[in-house]
PDB file of N, CA and C in Angstrom:
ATOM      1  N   UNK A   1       0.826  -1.195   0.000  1.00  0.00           N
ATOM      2  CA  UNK A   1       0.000   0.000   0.000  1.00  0.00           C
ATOM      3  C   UNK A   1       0.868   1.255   0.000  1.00  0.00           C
ATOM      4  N   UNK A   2       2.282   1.136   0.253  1.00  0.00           N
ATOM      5  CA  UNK A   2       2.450   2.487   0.605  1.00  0.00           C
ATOM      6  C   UNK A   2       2.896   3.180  -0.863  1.00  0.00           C
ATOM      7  N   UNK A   3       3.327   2.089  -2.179  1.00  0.00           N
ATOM      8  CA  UNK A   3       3.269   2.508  -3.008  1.00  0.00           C
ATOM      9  C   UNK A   3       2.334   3.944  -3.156  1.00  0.00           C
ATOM     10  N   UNK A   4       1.078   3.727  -3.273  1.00  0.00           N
ATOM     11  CA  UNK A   4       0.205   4.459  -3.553  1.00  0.00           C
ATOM     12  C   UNK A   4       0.218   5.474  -2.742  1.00  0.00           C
ATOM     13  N   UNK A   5       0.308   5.309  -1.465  1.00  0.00           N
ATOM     14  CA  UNK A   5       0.855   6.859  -0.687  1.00  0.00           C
ATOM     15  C   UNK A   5       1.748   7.544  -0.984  1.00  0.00           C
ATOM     16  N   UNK A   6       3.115   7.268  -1.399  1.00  0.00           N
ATOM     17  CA  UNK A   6       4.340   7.514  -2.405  1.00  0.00           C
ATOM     18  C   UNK A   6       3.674   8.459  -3.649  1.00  0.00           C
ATOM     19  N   UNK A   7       2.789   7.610  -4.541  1.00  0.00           N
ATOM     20  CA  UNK A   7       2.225   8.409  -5.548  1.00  0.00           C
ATOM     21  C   UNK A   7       1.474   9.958  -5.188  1.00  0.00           C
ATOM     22  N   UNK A   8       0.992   9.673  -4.365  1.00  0.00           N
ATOM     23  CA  UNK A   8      -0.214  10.900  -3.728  1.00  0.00           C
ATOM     24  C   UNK A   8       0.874  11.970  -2.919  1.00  0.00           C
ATOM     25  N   UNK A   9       1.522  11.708  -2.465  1.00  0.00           N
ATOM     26  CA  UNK A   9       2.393  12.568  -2.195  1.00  0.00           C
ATOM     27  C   UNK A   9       3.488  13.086  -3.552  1.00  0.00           C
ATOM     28  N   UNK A  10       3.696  12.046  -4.351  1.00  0.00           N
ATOM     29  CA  UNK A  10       4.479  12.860  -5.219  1.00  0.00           C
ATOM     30  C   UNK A  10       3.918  13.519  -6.552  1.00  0.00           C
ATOM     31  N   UNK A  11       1.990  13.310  -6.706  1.00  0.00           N
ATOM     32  CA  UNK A  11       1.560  14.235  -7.294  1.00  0.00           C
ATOM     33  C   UNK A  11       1.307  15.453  -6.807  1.00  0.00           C
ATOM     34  N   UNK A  12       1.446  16.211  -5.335  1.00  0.00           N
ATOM     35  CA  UNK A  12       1.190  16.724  -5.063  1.00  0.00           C
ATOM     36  C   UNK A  12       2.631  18.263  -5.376  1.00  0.00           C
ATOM     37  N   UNK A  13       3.597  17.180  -6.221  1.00  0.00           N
ATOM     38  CA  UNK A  13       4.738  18.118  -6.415  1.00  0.00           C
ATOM     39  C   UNK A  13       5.111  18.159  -7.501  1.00  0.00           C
ATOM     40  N   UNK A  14       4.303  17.510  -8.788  1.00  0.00           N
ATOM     41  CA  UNK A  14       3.971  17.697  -9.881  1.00  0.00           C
ATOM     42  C   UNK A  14       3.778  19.022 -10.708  1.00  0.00           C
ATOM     43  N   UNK A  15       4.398  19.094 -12.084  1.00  0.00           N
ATOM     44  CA  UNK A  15       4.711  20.648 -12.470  1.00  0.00           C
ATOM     45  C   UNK A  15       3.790  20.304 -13.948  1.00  0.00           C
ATOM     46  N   UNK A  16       2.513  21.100 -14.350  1.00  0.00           N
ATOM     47  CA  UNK A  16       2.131  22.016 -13.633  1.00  0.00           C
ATOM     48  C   UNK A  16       1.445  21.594 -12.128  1.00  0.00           C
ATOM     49  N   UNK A  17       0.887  22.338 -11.276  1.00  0.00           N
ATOM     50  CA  UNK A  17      -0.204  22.110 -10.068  1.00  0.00           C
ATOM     51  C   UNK A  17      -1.095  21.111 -10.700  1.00  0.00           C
ATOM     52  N   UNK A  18      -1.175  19.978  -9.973  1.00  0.00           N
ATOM     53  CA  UNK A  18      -2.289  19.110 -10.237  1.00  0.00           C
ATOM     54  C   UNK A  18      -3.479  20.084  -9.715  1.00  0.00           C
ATOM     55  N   UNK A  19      -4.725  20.044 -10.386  1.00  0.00           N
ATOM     56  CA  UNK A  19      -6.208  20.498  -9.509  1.00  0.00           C
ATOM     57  C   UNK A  19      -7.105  19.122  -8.580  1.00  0.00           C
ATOM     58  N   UNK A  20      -6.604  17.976  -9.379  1.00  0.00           N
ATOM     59  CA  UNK A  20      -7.074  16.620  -8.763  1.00  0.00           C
ATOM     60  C   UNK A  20      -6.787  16.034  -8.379  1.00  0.00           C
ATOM     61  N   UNK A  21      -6.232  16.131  -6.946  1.00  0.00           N
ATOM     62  CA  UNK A  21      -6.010  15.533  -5.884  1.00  0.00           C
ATOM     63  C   UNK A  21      -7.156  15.362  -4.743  1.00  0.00           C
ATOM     64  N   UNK A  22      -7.505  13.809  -4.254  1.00  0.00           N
ATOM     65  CA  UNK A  22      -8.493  13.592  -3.744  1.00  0.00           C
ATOM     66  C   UNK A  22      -8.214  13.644  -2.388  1.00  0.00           C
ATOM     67  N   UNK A  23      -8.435  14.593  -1.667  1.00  0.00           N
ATOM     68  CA  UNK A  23      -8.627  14.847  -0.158  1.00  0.00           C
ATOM     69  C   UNK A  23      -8.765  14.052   0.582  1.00  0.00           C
ATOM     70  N   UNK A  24      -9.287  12.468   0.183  1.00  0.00           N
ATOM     71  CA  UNK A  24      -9.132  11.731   1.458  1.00  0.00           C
ATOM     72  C   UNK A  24      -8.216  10.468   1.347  1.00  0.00           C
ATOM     73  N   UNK A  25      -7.712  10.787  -0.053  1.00  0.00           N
ATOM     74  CA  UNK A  25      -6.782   9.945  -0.271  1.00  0.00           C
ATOM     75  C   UNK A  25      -5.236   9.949   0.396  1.00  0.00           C
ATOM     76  N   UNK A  26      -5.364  11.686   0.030  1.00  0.00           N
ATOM     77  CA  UNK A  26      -4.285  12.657   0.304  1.00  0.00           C
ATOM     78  C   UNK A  26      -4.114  12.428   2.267  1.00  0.00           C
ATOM     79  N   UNK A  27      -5.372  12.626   2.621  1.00  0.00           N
ATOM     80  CA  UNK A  27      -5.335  12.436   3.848  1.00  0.00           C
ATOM     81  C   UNK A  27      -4.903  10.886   4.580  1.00  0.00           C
ATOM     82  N   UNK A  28      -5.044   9.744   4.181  1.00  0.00           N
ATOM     83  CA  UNK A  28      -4.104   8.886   4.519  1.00  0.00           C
ATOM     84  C   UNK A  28      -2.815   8.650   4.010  1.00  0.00           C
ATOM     85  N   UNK A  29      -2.212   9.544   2.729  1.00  0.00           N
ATOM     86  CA  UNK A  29      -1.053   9.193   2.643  1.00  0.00           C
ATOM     87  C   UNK A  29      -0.224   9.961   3.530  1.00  0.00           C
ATOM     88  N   UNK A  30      -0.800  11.455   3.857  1.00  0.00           N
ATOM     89  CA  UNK A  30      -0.585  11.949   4.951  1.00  0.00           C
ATOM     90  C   UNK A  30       0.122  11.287   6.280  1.00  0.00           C
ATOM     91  N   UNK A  31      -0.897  10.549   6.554  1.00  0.00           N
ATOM     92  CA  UNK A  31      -1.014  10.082   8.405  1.00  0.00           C
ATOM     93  C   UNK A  31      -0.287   8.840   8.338  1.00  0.00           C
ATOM     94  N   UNK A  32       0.214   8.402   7.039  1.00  0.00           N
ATOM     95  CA  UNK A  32       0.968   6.896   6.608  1.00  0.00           C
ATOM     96  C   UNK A  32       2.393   7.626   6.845  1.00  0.00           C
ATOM     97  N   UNK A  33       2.570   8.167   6.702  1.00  0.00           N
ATOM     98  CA  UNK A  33       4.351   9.470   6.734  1.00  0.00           C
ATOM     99  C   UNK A  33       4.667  10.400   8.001  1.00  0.00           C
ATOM    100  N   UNK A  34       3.325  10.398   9.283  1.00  0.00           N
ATOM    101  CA  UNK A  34       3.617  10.569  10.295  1.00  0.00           C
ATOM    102  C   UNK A  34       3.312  11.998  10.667  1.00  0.00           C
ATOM    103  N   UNK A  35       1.847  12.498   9.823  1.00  0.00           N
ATOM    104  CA  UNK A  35       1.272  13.685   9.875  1.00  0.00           C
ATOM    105  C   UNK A  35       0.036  13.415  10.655  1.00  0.00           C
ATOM    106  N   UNK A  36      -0.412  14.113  11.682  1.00  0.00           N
ATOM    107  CA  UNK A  36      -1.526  13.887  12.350  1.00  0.00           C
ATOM    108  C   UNK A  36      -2.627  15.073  11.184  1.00  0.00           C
ATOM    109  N   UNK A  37      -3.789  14.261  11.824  1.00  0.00           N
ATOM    110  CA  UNK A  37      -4.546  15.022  10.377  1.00  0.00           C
ATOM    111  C   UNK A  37      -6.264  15.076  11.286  1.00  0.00           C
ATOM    112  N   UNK A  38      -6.600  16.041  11.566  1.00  0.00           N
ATOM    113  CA  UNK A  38      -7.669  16.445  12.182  1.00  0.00           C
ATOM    114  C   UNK A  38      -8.578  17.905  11.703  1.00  0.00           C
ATOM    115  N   UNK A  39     -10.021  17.346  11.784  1.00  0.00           N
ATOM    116  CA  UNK A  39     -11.117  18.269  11.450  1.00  0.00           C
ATOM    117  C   UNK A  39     -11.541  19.328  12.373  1.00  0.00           C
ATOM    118  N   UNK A  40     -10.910  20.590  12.192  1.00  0.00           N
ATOM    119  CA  UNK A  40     -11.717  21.413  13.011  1.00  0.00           C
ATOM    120  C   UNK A  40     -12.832  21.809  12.921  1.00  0.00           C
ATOM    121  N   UNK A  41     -13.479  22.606  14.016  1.00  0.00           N
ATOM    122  CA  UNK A  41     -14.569  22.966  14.250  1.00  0.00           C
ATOM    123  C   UNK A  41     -15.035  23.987  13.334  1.00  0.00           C
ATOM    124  N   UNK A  42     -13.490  24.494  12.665  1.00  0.00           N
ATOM    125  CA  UNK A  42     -14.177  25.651  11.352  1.00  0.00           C
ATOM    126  C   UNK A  42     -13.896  25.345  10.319  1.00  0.00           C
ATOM    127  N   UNK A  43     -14.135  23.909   9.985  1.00  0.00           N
ATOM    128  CA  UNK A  43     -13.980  23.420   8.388  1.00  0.00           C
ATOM    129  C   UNK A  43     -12.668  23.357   7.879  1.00  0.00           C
ATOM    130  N   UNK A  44     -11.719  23.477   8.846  1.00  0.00           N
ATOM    131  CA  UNK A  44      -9.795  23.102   8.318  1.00  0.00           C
ATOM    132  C   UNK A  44      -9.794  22.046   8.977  1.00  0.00           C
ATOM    133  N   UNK A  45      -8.413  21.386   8.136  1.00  0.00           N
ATOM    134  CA  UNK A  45      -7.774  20.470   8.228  1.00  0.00           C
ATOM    135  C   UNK A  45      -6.966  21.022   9.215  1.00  0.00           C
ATOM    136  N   UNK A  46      -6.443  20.611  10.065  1.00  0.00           N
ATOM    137  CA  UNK A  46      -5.286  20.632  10.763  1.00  0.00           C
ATOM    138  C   UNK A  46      -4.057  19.432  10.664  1.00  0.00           C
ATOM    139  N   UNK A  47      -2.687  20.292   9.978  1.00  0.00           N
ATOM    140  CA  UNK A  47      -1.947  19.031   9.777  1.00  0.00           C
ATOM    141  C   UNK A  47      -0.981  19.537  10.825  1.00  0.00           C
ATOM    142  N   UNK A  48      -0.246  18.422  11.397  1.00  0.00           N
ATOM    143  CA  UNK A  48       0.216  18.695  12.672  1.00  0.00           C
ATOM    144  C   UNK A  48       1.850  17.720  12.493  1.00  0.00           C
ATOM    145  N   UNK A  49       2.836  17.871  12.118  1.00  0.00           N
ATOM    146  CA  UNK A  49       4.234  17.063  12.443  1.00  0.00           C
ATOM    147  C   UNK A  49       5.042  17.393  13.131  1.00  0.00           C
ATOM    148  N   UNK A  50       5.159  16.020  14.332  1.00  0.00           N
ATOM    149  CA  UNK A  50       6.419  16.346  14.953  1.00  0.00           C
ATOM    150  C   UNK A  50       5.735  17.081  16.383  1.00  0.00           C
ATOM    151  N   UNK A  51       4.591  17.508  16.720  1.00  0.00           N
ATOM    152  CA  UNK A  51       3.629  18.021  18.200  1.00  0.00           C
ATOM    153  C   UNK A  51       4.234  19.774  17.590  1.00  0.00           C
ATOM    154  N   UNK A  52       4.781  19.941  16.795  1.00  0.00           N
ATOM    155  CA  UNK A  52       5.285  21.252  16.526  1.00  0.00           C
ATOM    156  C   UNK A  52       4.910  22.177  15.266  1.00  0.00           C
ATOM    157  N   UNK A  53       4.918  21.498  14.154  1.00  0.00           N
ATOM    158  CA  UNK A  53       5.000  22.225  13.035  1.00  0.00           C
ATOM    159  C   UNK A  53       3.263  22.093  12.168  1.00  0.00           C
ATOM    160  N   UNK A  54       2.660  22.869  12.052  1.00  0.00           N
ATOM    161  CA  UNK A  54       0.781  23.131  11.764  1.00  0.00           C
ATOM    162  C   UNK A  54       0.928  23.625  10.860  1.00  0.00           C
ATOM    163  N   UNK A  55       0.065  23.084   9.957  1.00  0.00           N
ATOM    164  CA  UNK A  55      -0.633  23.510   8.484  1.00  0.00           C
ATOM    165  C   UNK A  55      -2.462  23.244   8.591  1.00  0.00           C
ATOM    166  N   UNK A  56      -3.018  24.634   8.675  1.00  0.00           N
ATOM    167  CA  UNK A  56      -4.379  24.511   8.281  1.00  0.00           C
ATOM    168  C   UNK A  56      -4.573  25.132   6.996  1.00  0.00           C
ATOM    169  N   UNK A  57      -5.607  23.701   6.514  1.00  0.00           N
ATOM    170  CA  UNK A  57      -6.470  24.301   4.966  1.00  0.00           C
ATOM    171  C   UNK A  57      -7.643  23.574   5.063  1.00  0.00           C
ATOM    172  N   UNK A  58      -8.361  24.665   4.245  1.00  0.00           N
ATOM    173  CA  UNK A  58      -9.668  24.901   4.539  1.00  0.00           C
ATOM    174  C   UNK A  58     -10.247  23.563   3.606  1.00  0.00           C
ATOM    175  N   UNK A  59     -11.445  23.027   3.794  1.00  0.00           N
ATOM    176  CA  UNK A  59     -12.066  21.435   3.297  1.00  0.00           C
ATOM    177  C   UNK A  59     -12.268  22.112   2.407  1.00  0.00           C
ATOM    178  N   UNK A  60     -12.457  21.584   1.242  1.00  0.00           N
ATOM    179  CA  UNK A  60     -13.110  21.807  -0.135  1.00  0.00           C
ATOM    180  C   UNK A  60     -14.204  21.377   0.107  1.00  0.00           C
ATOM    181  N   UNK A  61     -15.298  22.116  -0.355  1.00  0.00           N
ATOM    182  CA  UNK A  61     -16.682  21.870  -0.674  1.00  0.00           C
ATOM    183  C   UNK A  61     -16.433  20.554  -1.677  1.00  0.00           C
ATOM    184  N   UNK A  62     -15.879  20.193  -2.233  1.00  0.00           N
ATOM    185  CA  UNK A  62     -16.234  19.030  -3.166  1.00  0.00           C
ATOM    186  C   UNK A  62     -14.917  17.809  -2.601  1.00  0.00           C
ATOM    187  N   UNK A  63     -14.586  16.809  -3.415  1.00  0.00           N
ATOM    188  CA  UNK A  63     -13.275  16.034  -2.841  1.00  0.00           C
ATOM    189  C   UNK A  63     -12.027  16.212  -2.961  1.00  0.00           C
ATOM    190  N   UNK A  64     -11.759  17.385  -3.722  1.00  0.00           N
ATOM    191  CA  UNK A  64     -10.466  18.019  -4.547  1.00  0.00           C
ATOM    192  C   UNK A  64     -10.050  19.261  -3.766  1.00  0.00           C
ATOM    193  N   UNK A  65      -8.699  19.075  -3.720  1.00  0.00           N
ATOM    194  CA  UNK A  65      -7.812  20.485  -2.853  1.00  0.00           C
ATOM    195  C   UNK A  65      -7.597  21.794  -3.802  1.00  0.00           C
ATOM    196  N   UNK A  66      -7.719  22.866  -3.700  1.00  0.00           N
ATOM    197  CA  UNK A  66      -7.623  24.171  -4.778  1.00  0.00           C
ATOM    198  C   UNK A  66      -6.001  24.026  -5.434  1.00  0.00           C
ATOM    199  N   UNK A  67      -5.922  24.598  -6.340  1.00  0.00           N
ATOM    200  CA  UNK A  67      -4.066  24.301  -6.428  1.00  0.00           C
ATOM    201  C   UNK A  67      -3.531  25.218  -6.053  1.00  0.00           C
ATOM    202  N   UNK A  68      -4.219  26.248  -5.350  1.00  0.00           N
ATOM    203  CA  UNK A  68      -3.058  27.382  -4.573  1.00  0.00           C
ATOM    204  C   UNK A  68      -3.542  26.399  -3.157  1.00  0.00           C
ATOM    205  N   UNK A  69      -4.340  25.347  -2.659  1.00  0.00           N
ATOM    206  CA  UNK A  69      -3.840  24.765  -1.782  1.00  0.00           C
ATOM    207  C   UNK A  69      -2.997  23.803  -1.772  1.00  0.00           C
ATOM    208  N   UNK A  70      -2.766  23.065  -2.643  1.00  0.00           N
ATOM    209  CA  UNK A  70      -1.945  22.236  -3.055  1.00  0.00           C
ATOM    210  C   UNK A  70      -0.732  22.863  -3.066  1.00  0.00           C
ATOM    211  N   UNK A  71      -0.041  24.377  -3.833  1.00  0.00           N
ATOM    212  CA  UNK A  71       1.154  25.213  -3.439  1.00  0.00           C
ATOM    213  C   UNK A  71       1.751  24.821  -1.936  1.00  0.00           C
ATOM    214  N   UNK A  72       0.653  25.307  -1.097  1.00  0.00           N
ATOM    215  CA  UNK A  72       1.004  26.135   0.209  1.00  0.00           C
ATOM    216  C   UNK A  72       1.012  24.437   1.118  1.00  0.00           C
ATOM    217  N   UNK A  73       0.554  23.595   0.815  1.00  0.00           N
ATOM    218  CA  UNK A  73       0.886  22.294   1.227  1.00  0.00           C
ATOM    219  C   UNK A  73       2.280  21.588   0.814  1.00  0.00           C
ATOM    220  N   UNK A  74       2.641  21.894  -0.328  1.00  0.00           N
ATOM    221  CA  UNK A  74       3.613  21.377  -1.111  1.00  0.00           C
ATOM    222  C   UNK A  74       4.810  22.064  -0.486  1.00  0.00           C
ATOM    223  N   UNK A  75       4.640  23.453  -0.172  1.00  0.00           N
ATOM    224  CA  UNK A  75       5.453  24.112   0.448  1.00  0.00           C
ATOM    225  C   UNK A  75       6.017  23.921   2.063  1.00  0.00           C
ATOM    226  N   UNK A  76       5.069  23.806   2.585  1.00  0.00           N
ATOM    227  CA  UNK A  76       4.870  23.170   3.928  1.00  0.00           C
ATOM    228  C   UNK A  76       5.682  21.732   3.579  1.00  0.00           C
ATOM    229  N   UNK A  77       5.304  20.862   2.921  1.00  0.00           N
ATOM    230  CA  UNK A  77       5.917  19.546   3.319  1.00  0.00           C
ATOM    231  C   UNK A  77       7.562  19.359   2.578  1.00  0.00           C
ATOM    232  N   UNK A  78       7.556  20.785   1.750  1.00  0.00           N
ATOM    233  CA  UNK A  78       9.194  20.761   1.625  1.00  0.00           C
ATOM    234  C   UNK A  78       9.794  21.396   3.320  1.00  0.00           C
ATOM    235  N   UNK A  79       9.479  22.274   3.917  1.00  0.00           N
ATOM    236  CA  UNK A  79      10.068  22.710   4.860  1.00  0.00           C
ATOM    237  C   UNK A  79      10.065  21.591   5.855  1.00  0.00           C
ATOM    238  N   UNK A  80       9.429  20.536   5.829  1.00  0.00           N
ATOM    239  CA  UNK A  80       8.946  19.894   6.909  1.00  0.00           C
ATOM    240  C   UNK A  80      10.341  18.147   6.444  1.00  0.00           C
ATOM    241  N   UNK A  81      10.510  18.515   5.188  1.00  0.00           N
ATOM    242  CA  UNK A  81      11.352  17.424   5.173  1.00  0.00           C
ATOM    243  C   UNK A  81      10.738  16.309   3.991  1.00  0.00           C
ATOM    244  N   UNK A  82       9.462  16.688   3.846  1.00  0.00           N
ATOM    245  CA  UNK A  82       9.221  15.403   3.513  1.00  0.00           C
ATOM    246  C   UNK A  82       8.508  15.770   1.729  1.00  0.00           C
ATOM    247  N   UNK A  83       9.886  15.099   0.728  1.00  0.00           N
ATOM    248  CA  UNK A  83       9.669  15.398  -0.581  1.00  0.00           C
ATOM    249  C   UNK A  83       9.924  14.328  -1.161  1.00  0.00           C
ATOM    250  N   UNK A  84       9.036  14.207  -2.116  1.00  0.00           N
ATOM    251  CA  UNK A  84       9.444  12.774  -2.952  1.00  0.00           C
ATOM    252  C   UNK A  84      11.034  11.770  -3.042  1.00  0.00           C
ATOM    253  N   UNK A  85      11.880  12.538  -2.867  1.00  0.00           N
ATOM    254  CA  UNK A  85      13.337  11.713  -2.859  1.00  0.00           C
ATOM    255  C   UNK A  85      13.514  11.776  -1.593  1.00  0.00           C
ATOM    256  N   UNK A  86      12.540  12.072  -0.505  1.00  0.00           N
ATOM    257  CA  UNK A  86      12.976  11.667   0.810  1.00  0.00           C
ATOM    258  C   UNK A  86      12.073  10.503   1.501  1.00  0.00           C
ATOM    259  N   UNK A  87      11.419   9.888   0.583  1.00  0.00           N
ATOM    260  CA  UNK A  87       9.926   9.171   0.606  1.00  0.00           C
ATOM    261  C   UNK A  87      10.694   7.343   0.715  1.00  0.00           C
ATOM    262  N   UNK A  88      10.192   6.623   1.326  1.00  0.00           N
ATOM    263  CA  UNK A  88      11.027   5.423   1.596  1.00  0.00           C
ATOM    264  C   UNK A  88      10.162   4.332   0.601  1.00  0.00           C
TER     265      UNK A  88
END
Protein backbone atom coordinates (compact mmCIF):
# COMPACT_ATOMS: atom_id res chain seq x y z
CA UNK A 1 0.00 0.00 0.00
CA UNK A 2 2.45 2.49 0.61
CA UNK A 3 3.27 2.51 -3.01
CA UNK A 4 0.20 4.46 -3.55
CA UNK A 5 0.85 6.86 -0.69
CA UNK A 6 4.34 7.51 -2.41
CA UNK A 7 2.22 8.41 -5.55
CA UNK A 8 -0.21 10.90 -3.73
CA UNK A 9 2.39 12.57 -2.20
CA UNK A 10 4.48 12.86 -5.22
CA UNK A 11 1.56 14.24 -7.29
CA UNK A 12 1.19 16.72 -5.06
CA UNK A 13 4.74 18.12 -6.42
CA UNK A 14 3.97 17.70 -9.88
CA UNK A 15 4.71 20.65 -12.47
CA UNK A 16 2.13 22.02 -13.63
CA UNK A 17 -0.20 22.11 -10.07
CA UNK A 18 -2.29 19.11 -10.24
CA UNK A 19 -6.21 20.50 -9.51
CA UNK A 20 -7.07 16.62 -8.76
CA UNK A 21 -6.01 15.53 -5.88
CA UNK A 22 -8.49 13.59 -3.74
CA UNK A 23 -8.63 14.85 -0.16
CA UNK A 24 -9.13 11.73 1.46
CA UNK A 25 -6.78 9.94 -0.27
CA UNK A 26 -4.28 12.66 0.30
CA UNK A 27 -5.34 12.44 3.85
CA UNK A 28 -4.10 8.89 4.52
CA UNK A 29 -1.05 9.19 2.64
CA UNK A 30 -0.59 11.95 4.95
CA UNK A 31 -1.01 10.08 8.41
CA UNK A 32 0.97 6.90 6.61
CA UNK A 33 4.35 9.47 6.73
CA UNK A 34 3.62 10.57 10.30
CA UNK A 35 1.27 13.69 9.87
CA UNK A 36 -1.53 13.89 12.35
CA UNK A 37 -4.55 15.02 10.38
CA UNK A 38 -7.67 16.44 12.18
CA UNK A 39 -11.12 18.27 11.45
CA UNK A 40 -11.72 21.41 13.01
CA UNK A 41 -14.57 22.97 14.25
CA UNK A 42 -14.18 25.65 11.35
CA UNK A 43 -13.98 23.42 8.39
CA UNK A 44 -9.80 23.10 8.32
CA UNK A 45 -7.77 20.47 8.23
CA UNK A 46 -5.29 20.63 10.76
CA UNK A 47 -1.95 19.03 9.78
CA UNK A 48 0.22 18.69 12.67
CA UNK A 49 4.23 17.06 12.44
CA UNK A 50 6.42 16.35 14.95
CA UNK A 51 3.63 18.02 18.20
CA UNK A 52 5.28 21.25 16.53
CA UNK A 53 5.00 22.23 13.04
CA UNK A 54 0.78 23.13 11.76
CA UNK A 55 -0.63 23.51 8.48
CA UNK A 56 -4.38 24.51 8.28
CA UNK A 57 -6.47 24.30 4.97
CA UNK A 58 -9.67 24.90 4.54
CA UNK A 59 -12.07 21.44 3.30
CA UNK A 60 -13.11 21.81 -0.14
CA UNK A 61 -16.68 21.87 -0.67
CA UNK A 62 -16.23 19.03 -3.17
CA UNK A 63 -13.28 16.03 -2.84
CA UNK A 64 -10.47 18.02 -4.55
CA UNK A 65 -7.81 20.49 -2.85
CA UNK A 66 -7.62 24.17 -4.78
CA UNK A 67 -4.07 24.30 -6.43
CA UNK A 68 -3.06 27.38 -4.57
CA UNK A 69 -3.84 24.76 -1.78
CA UNK A 70 -1.94 22.24 -3.06
CA UNK A 71 1.15 25.21 -3.44
CA UNK A 72 1.00 26.13 0.21
CA UNK A 73 0.89 22.29 1.23
CA UNK A 74 3.61 21.38 -1.11
CA UNK A 75 5.45 24.11 0.45
CA UNK A 76 4.87 23.17 3.93
CA UNK A 77 5.92 19.55 3.32
CA UNK A 78 9.19 20.76 1.63
CA UNK A 79 10.07 22.71 4.86
CA UNK A 80 8.95 19.89 6.91
CA UNK A 81 11.35 17.42 5.17
CA UNK A 82 9.22 15.40 3.51
CA UNK A 83 9.67 15.40 -0.58
CA UNK A 84 9.44 12.77 -2.95
CA UNK A 85 13.34 11.71 -2.86
CA UNK A 86 12.98 11.67 0.81
CA UNK A 87 9.93 9.17 0.61
CA UNK A 88 11.03 5.42 1.60
Amino acid sequence: MSHKHKAKIEKLFEHPVSGNIDVHKLIKALEHYGIEVENTKKNKLRLLFSGEQELFLPLPHGDHLSRDEVVRLRHWLEEIGLTPDTLD
